[in-house]
Protein backbone atom coordinates (compact mmCIF):
# COMPACT_ATOMS: atom_id res chain seq x y z
CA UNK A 1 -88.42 207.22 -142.30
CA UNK A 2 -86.32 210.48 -141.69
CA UNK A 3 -86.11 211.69 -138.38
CA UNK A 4 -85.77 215.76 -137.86
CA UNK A 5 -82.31 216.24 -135.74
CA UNK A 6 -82.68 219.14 -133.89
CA UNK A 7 -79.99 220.76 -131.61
CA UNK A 8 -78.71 219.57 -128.47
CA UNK A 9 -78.25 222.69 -125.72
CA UNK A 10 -75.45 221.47 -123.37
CA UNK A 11 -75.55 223.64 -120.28
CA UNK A 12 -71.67 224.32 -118.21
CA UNK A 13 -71.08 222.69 -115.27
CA UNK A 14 -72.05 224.49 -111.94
CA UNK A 15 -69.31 226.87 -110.43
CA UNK A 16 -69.07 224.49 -107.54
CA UNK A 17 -67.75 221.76 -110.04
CA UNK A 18 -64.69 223.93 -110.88
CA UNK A 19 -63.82 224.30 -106.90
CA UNK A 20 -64.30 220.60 -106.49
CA UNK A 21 -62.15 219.49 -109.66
CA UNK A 22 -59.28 221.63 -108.31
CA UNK A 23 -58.93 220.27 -104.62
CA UNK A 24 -58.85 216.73 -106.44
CA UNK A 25 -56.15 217.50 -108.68
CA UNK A 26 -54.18 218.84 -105.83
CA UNK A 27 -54.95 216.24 -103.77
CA UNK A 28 -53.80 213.65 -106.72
CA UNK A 29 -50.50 215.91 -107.73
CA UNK A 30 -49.67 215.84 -103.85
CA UNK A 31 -49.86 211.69 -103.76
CA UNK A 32 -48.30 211.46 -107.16
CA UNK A 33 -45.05 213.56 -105.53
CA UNK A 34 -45.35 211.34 -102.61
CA UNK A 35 -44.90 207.98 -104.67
CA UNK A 36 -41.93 210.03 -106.33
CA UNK A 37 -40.47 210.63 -102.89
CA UNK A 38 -41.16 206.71 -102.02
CA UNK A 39 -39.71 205.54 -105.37
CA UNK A 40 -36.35 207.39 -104.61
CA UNK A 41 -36.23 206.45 -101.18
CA UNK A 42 -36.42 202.73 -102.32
CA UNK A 43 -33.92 202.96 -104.83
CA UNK A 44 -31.52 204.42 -102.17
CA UNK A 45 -32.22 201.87 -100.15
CA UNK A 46 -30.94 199.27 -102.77
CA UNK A 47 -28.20 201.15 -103.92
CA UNK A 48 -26.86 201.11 -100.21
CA UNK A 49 -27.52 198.01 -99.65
CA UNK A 50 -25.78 196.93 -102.71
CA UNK A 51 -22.75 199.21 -101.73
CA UNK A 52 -22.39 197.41 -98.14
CA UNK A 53 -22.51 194.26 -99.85
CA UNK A 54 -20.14 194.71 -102.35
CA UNK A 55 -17.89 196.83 -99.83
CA UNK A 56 -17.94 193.58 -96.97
CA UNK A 57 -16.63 191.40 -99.51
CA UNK A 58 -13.23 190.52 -99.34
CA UNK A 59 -10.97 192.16 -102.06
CA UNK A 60 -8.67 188.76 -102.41
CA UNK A 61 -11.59 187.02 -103.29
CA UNK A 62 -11.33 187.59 -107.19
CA UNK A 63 -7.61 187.79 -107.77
CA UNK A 64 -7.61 183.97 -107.85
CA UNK A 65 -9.92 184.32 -110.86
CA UNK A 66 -7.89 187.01 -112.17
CA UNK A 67 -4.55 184.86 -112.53
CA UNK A 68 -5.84 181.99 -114.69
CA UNK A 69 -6.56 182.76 -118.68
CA UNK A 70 -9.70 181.72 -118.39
CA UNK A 71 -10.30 183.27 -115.23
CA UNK A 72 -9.40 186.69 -116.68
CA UNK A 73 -11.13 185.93 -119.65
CA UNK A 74 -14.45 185.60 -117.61
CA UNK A 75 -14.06 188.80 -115.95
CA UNK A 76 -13.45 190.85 -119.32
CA UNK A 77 -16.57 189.04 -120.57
CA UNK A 78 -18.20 189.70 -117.62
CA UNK A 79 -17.48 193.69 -117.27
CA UNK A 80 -18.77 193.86 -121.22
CA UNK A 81 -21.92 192.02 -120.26
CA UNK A 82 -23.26 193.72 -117.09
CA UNK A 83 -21.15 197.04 -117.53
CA UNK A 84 -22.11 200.26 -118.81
CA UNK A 85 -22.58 200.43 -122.24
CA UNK A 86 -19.93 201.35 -124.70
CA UNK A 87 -21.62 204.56 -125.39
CA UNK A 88 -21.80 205.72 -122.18
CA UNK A 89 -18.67 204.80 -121.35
């Protein structure tokens, strides 16, 4: 059995719609810049805290490590590992 397809009017959305739709994008664009802000706040927050941390240490602390071979060796190794990477260097 064939069935007869017959065209499908699809009317536009009331005008209201449109006013609607754009206060909720706003709305969303506004609380997608504010978990922006947040995200850089936290990361500022870590940074610093890593900066006081690594600034309160004492400096003499690693220059035992640093006069021993192997010492020396682990630092070199170290910096390669958990440094920048050689094209950004």
């Amino acid at each position: 059995m064939i069935e007869e397809i017959r065209p499908v009017r699809v009317e536009p959305p009331p005008w209201w719609w449109w006013i609607r739709r754009s206060v909720e994008l706003k709305r969303q664009q506004e609380m997608i810049e504010r978990v922006r802000q947040l995200e850089a706040a936290t990361r500022l927050r870590a940074a610093m805290a890593t900066v006081s941390t690594v600034a309160a240490e004492p400096v003499d602390r690693s220059l035992p490590d640093l006069q021993s071979r192997g010492g020396l060796r682990r630092a070199i190794l170290l910096r390669e590992i958990l440094g920048p990477p050689v094209g950004l260097r």
